[in-house]
C-alpha atoms as a PDB file:
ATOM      1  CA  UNK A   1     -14.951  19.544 -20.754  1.00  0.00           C
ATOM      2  CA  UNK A   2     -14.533  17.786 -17.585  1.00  0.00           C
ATOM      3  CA  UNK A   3     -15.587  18.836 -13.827  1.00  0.00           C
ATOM      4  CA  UNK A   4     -13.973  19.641 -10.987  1.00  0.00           C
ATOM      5  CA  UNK A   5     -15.258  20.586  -7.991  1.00  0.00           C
ATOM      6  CA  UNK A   6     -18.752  22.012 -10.121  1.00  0.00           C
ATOM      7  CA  UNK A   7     -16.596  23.864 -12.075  1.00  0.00           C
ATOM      8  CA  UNK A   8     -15.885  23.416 -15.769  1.00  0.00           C
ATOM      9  CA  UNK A   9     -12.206  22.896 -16.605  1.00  0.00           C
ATOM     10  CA  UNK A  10     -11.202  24.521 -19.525  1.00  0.00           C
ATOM     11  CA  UNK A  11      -8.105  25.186 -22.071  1.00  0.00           C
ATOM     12  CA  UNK A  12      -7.982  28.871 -21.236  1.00  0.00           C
ATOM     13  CA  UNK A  13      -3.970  29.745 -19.536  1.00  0.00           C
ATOM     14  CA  UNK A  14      -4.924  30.454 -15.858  1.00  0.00           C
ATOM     15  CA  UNK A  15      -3.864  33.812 -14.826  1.00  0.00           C
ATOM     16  CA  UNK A  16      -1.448  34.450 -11.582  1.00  0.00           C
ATOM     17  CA  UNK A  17      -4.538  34.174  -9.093  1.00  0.00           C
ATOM     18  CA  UNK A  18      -7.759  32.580 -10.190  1.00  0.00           C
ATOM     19  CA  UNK A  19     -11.368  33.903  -9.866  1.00  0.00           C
ATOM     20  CA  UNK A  20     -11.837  31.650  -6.754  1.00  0.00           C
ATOM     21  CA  UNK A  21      -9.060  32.865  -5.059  1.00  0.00           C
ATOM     22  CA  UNK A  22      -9.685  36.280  -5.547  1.00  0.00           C
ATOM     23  CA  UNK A  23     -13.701  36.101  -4.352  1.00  0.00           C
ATOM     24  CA  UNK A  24     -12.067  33.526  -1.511  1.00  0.00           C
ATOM     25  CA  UNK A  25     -10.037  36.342  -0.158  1.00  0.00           C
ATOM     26  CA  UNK A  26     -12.329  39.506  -0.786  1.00  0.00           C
ATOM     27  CA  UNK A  27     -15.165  37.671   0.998  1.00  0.00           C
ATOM     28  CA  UNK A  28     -12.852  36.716   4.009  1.00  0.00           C
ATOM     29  CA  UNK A  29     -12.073  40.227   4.163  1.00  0.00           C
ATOM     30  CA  UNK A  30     -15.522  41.474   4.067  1.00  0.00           C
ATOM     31  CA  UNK A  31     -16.572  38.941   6.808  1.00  0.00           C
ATOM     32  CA  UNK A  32     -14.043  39.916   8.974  1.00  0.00           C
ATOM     33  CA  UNK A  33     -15.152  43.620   8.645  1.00  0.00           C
ATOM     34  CA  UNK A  34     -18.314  42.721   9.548  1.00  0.00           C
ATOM     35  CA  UNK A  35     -17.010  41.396  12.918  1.00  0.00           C
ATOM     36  CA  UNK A  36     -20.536  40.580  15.117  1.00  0.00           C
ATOM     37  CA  UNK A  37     -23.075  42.426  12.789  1.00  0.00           C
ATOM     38  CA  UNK A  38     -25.609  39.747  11.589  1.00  0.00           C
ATOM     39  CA  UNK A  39     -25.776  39.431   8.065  1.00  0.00           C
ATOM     40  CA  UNK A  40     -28.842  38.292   6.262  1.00  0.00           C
ATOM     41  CA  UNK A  41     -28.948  37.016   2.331  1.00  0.00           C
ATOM     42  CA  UNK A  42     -24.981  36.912   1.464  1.00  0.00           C
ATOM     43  CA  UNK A  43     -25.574  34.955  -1.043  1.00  0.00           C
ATOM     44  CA  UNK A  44     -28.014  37.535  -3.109  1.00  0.00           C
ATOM     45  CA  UNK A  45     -25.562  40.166  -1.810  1.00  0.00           C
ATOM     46  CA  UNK A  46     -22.676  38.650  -3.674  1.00  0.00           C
ATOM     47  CA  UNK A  47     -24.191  37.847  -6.363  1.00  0.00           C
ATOM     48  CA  UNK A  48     -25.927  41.574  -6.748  1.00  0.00           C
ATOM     49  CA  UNK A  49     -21.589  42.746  -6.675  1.00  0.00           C
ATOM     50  CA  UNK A  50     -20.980  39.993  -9.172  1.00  0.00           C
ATOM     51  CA  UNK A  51     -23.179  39.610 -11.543  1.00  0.00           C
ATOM     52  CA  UNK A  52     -23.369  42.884 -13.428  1.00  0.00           C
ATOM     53  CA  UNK A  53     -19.391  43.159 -13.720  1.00  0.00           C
ATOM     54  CA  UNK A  54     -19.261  39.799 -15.021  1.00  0.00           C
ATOM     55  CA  UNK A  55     -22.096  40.294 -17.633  1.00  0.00           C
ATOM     56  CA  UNK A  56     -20.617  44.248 -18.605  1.00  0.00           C
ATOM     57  CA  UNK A  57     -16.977  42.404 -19.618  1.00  0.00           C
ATOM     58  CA  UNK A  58     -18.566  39.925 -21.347  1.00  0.00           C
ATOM     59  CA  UNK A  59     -20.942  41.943 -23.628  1.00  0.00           C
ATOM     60  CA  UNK A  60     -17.877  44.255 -23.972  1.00  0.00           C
ATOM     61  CA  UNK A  61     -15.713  41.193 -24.744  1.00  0.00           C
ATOM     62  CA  UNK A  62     -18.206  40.009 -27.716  1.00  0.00           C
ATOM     63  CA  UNK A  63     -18.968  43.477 -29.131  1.00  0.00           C
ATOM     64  CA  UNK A  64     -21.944  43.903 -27.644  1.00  0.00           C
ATOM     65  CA  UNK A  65     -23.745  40.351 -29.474  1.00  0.00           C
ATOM     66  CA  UNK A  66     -25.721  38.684 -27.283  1.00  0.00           C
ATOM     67  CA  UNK A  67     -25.903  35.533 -28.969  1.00  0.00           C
ATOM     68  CA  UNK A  68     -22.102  35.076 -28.409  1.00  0.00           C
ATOM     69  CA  UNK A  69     -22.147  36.609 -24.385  1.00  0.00           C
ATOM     70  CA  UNK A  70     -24.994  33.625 -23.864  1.00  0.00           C
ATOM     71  CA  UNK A  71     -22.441  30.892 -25.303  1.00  0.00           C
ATOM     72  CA  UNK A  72     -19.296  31.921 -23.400  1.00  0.00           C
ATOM     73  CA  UNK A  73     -21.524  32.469 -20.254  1.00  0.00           C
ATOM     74  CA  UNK A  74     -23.879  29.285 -20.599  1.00  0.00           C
ATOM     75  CA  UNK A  75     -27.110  31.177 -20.673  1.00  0.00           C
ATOM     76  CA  UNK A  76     -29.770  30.840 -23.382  1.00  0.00           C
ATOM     77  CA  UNK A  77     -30.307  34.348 -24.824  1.00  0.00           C
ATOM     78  CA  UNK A  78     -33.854  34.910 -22.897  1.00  0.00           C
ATOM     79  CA  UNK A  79     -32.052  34.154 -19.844  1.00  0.00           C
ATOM     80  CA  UNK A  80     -29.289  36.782 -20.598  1.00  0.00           C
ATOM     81  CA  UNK A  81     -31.426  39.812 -22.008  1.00  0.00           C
ATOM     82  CA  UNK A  82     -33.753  39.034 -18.653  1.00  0.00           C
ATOM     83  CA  UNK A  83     -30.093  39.345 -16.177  1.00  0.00           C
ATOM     84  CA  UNK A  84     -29.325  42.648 -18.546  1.00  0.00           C
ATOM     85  CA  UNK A  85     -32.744  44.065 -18.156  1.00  0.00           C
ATOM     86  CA  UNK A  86     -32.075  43.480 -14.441  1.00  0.00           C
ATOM     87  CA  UNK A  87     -29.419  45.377 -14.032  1.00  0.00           C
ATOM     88  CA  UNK A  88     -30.198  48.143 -16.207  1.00  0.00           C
ATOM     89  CA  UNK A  89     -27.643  46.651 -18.582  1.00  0.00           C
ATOM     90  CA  UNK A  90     -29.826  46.726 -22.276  1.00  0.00           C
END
């Protein structure tokens, strides 16, 4: 697989609008609610939204196997059942 721009290009058809865009454009959104109101620790707020979705499809996706979620998400196993304990997901 090659890189670009940190992430990993892949064979997969591309749907109409891309994760990027779609986190681009929520987040813009979201900031521009926010207007003056200091924010503190976006980036363990966005990942908080993110994370669980992402790992719920993907166990969904492989039936529920673990193994397979940690290969299509590039996790080792420990590292997944520790992000699914986290959020309340095992």
């Amino acid at each position: 697989m090659r890189e670009t721009q940190g992430a990993p290009e892949t064979s997969v058809r591309s749907p109409q609008v891309s994760i990027k865009t779609s986190v681009n454009q929520n987040l813009a959104e979201y900031l521009r609610l926010l207007e003056d109101q200091d924010v503190h620790d976006l980036y363990a707020l966005v990942l908080a939204q993110v994370e669980p979705p992402l790992l719920e499809r993907v166990m969904a996706h492989v039936g529920q196997n673990q193994s397979k979620a940690a290969v299509m998400l590039g996790l080792s196993r420990g590292t997944l059942r520790t992000k699914l304990n986290k959020y309340g997901l095992l």
